[in-house]
PDB file of N, CA and C in Angstrom:
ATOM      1  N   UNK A   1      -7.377  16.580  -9.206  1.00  0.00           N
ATOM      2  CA  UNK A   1      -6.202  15.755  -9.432  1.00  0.00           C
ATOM      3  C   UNK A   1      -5.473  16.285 -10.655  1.00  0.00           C
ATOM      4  N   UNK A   2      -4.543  16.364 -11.105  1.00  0.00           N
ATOM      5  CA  UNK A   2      -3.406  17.012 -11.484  1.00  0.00           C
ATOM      6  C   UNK A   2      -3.126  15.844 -12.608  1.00  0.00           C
ATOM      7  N   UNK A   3      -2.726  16.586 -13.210  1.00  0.00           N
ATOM      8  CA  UNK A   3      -2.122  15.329 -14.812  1.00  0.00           C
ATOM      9  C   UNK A   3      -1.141  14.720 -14.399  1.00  0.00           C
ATOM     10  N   UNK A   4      -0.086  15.200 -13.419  1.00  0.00           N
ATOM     11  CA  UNK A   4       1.260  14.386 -13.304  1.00  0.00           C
ATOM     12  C   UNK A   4       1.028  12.893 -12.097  1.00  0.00           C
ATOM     13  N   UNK A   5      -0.245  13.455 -11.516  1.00  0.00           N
ATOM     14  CA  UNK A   5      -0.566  12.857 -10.156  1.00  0.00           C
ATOM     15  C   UNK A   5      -1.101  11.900 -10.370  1.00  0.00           C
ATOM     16  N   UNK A   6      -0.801  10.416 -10.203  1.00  0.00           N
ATOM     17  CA  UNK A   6      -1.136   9.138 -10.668  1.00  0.00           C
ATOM     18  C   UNK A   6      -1.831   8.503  -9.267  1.00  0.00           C
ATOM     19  N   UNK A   7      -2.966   7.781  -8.882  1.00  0.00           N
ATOM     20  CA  UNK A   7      -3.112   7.269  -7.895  1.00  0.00           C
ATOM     21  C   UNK A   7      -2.812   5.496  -8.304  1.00  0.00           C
ATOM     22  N   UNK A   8      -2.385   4.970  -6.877  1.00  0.00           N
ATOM     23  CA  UNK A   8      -2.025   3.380  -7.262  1.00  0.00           C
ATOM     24  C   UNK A   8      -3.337   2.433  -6.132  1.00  0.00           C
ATOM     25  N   UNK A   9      -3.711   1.610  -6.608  1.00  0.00           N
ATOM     26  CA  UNK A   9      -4.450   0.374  -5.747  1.00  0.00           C
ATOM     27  C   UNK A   9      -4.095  -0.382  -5.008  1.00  0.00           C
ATOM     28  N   UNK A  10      -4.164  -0.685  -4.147  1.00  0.00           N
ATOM     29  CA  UNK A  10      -2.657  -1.379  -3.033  1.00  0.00           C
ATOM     30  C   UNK A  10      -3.229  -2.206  -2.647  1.00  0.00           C
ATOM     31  N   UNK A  11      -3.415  -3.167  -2.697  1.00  0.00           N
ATOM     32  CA  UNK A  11      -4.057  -4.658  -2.190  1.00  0.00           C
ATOM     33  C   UNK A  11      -3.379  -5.671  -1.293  1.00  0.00           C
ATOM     34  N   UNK A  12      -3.538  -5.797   0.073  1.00  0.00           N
ATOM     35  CA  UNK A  12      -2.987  -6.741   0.978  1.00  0.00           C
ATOM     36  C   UNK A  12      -3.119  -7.948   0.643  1.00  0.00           C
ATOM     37  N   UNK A  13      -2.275  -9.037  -0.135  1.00  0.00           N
ATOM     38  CA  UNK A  13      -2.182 -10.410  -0.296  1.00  0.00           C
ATOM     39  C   UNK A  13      -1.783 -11.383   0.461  1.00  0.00           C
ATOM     40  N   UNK A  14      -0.567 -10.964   1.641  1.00  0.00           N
ATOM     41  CA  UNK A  14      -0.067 -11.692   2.596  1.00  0.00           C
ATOM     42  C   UNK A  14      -0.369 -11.211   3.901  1.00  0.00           C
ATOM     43  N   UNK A  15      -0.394 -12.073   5.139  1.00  0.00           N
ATOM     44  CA  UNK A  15      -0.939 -11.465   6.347  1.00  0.00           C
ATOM     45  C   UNK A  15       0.165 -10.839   6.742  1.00  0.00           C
ATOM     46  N   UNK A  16       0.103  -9.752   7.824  1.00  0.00           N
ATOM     47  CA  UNK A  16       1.216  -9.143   8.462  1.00  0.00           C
ATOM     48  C   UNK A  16       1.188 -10.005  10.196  1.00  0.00           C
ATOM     49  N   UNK A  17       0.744 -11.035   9.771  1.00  0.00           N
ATOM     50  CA  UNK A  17       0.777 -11.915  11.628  1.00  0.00           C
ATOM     51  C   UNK A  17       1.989 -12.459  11.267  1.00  0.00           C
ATOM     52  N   UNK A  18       2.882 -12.555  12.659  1.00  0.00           N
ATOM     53  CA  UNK A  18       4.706 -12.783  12.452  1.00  0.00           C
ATOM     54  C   UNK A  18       5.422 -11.945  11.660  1.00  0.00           C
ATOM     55  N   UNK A  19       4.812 -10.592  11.363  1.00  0.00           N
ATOM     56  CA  UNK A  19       5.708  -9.618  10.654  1.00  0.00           C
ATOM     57  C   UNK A  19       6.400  -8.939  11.853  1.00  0.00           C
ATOM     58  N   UNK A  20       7.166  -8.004  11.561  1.00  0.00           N
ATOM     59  CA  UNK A  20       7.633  -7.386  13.011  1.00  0.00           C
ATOM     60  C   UNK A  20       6.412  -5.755  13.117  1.00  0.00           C
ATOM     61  N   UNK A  21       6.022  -5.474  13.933  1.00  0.00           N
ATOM     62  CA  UNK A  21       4.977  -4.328  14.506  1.00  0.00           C
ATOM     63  C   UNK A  21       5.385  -3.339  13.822  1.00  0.00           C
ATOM     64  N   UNK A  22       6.749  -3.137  13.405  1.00  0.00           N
ATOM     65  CA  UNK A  22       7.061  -1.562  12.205  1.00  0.00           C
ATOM     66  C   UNK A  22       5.994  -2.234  10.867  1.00  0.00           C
ATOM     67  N   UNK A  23       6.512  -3.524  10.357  1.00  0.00           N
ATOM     68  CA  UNK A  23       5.656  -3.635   9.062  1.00  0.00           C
ATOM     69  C   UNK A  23       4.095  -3.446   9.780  1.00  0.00           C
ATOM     70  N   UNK A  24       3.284  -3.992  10.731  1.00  0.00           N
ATOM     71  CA  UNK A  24       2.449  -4.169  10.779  1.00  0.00           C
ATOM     72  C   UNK A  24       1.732  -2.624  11.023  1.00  0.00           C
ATOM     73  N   UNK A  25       2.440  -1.724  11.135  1.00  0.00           N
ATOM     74  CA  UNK A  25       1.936  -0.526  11.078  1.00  0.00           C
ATOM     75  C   UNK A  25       2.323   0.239  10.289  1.00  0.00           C
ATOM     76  N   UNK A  26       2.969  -0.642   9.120  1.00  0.00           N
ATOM     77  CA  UNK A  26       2.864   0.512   8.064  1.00  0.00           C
ATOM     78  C   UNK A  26       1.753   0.090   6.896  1.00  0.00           C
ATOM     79  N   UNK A  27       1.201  -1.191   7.258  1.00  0.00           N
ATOM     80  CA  UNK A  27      -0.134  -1.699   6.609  1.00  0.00           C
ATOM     81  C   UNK A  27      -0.977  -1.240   7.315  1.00  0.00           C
ATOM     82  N   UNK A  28      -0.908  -1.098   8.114  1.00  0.00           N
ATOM     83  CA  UNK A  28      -2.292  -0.188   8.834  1.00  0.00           C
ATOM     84  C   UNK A  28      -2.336   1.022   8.337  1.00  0.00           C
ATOM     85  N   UNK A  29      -1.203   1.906   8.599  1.00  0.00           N
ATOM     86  CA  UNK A  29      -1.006   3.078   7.869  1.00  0.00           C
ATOM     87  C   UNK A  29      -1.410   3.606   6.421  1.00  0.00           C
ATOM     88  N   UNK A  30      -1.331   2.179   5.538  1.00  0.00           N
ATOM     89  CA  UNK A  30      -1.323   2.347   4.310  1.00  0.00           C
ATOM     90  C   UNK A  30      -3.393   2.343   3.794  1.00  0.00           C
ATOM     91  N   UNK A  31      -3.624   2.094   5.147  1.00  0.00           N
ATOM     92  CA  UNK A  31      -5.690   1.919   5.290  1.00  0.00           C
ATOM     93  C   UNK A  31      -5.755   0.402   5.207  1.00  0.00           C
ATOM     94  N   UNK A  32      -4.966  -0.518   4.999  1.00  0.00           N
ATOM     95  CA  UNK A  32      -5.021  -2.157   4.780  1.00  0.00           C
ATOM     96  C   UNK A  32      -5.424  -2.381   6.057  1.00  0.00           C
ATOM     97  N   UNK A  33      -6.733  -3.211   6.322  1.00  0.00           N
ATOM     98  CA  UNK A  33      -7.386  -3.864   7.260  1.00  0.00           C
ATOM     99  C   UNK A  33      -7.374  -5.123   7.407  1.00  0.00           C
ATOM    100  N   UNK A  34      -7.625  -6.106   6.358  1.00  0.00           N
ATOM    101  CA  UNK A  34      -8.098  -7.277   5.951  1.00  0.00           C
ATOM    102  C   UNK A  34      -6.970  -7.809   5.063  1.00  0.00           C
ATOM    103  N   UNK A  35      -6.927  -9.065   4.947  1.00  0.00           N
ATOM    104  CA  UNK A  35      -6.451  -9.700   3.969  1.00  0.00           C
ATOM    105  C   UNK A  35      -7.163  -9.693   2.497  1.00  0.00           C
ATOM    106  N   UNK A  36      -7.021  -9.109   1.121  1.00  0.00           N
ATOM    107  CA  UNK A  36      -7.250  -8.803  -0.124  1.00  0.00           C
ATOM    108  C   UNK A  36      -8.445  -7.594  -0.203  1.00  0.00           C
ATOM    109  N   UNK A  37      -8.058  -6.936   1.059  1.00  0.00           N
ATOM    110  CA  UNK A  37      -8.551  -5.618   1.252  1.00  0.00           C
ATOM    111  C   UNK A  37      -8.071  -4.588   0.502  1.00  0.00           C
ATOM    112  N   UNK A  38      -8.592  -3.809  -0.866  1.00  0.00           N
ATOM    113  CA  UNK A  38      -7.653  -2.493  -1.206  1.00  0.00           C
ATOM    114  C   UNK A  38      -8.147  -1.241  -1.062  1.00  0.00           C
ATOM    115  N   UNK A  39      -7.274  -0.511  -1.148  1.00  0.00           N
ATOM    116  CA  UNK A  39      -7.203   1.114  -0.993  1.00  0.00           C
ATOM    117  C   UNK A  39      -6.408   1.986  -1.944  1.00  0.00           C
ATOM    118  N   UNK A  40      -7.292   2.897  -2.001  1.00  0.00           N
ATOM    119  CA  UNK A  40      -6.648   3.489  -3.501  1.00  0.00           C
ATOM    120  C   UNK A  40      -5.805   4.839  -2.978  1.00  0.00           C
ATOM    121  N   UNK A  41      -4.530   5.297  -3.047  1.00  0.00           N
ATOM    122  CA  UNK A  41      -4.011   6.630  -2.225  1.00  0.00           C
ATOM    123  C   UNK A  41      -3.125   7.124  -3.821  1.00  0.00           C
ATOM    124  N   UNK A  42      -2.424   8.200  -3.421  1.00  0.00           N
ATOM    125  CA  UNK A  42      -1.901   9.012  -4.551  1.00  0.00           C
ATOM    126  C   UNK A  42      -0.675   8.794  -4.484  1.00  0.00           C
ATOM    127  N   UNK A  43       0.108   8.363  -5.771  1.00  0.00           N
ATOM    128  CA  UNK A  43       1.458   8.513  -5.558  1.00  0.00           C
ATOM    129  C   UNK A  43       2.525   9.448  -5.241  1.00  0.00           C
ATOM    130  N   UNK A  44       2.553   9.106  -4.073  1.00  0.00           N
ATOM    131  CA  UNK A  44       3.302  10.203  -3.339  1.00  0.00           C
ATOM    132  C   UNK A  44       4.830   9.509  -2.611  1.00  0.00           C
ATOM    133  N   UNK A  45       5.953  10.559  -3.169  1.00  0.00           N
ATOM    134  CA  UNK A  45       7.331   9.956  -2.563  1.00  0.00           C
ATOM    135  C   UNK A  45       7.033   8.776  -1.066  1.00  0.00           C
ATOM    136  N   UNK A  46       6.214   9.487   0.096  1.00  0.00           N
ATOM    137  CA  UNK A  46       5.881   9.283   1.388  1.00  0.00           C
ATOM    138  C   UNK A  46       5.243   7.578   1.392  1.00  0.00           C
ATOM    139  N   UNK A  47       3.900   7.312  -0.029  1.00  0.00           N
ATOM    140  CA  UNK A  47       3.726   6.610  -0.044  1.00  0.00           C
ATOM    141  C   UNK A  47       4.534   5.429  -1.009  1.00  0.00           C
ATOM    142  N   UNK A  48       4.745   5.520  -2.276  1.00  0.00           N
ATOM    143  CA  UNK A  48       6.086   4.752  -2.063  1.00  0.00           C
ATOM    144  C   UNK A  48       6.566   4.168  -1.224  1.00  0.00           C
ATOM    145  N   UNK A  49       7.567   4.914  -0.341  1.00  0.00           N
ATOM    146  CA  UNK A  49       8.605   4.752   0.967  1.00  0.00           C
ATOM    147  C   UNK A  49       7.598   3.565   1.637  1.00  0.00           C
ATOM    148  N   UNK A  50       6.360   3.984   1.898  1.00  0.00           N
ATOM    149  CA  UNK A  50       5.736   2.972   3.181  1.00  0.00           C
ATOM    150  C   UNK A  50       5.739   1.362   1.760  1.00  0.00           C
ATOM    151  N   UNK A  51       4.961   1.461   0.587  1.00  0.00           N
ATOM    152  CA  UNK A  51       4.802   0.169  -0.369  1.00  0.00           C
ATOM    153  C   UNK A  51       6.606  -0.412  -0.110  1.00  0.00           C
ATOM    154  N   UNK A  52       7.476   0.517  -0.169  1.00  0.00           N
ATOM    155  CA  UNK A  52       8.487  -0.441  -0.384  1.00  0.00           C
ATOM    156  C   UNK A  52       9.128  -1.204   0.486  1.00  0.00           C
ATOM    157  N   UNK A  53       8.638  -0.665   2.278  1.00  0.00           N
ATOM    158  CA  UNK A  53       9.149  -1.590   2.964  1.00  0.00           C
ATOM    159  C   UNK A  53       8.083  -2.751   2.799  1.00  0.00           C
ATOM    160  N   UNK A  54       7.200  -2.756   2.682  1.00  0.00           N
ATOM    161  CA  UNK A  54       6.047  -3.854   2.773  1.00  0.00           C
ATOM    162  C   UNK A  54       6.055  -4.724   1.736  1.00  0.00           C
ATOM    163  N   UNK A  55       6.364  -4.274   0.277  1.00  0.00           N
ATOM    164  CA  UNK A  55       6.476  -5.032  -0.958  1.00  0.00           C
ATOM    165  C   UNK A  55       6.465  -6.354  -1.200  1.00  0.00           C
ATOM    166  N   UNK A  56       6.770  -6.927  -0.076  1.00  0.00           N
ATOM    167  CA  UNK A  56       6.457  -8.524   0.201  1.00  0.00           C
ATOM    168  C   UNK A  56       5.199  -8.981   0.426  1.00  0.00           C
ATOM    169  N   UNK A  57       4.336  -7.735   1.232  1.00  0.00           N
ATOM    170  CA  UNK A  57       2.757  -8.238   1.550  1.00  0.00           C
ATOM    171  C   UNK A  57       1.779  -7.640   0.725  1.00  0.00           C
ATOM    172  N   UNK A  58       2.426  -6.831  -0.219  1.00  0.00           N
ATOM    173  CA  UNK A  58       0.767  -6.061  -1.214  1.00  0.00           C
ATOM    174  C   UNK A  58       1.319  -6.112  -2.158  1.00  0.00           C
ATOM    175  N   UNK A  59       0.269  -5.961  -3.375  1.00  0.00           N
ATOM    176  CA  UNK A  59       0.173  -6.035  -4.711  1.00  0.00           C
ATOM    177  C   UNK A  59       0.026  -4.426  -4.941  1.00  0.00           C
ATOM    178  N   UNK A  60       0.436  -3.944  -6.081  1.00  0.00           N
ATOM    179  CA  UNK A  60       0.163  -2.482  -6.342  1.00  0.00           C
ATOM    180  C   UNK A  60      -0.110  -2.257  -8.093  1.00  0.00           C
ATOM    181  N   UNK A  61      -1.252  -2.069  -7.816  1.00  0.00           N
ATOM    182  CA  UNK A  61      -1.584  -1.791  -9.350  1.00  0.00           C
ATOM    183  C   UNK A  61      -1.913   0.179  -9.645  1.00  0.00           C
ATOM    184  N   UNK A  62      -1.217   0.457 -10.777  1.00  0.00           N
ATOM    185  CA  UNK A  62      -1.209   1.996 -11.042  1.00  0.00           C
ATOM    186  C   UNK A  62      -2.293   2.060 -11.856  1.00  0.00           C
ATOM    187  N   UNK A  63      -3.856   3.546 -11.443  1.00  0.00           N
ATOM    188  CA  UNK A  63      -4.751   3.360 -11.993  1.00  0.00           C
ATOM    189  C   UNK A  63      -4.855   4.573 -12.875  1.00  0.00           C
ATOM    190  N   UNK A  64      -5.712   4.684 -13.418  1.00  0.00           N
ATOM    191  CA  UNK A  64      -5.833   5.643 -14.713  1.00  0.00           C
ATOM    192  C   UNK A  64      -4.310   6.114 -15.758  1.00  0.00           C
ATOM    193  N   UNK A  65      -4.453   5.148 -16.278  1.00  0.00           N
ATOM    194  CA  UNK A  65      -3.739   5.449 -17.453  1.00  0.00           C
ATOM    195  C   UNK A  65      -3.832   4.982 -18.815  1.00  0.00           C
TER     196      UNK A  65
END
């Protein structure tokens, strides 16, 4: 891992049941299974893009710093 390369914790807080099937597969996408399920991925433009349509259903905490 790289000094500039930050990984973030992404924690599902809200359900994606009555979301529309794009959100619900971009929480799947993101490894979110469960409700207050997290997964740790690298900040990457790509991932961003997927946290910000969802930003309503996960929490995102930035780790090592």
């Amino acid at each position: 891992m790289s000094a500039e390369e930050s990984r973030l914790r992404i924690t599902l807080v809200r359900s994606p049941i009555g979301r529309q099937l794009r959100q619900k597969r971009t929480v799947r996408a993101l490894g979110l299974k469960r409700l207050n399920h997290s997964v740790e991925q690298r900040e990457t433009p790509e991932i961003m893009g997927m946290i910000d349509k969802v930003r309503h259903l996960v929490k995102v905490e930035r780790l090592g710093e």
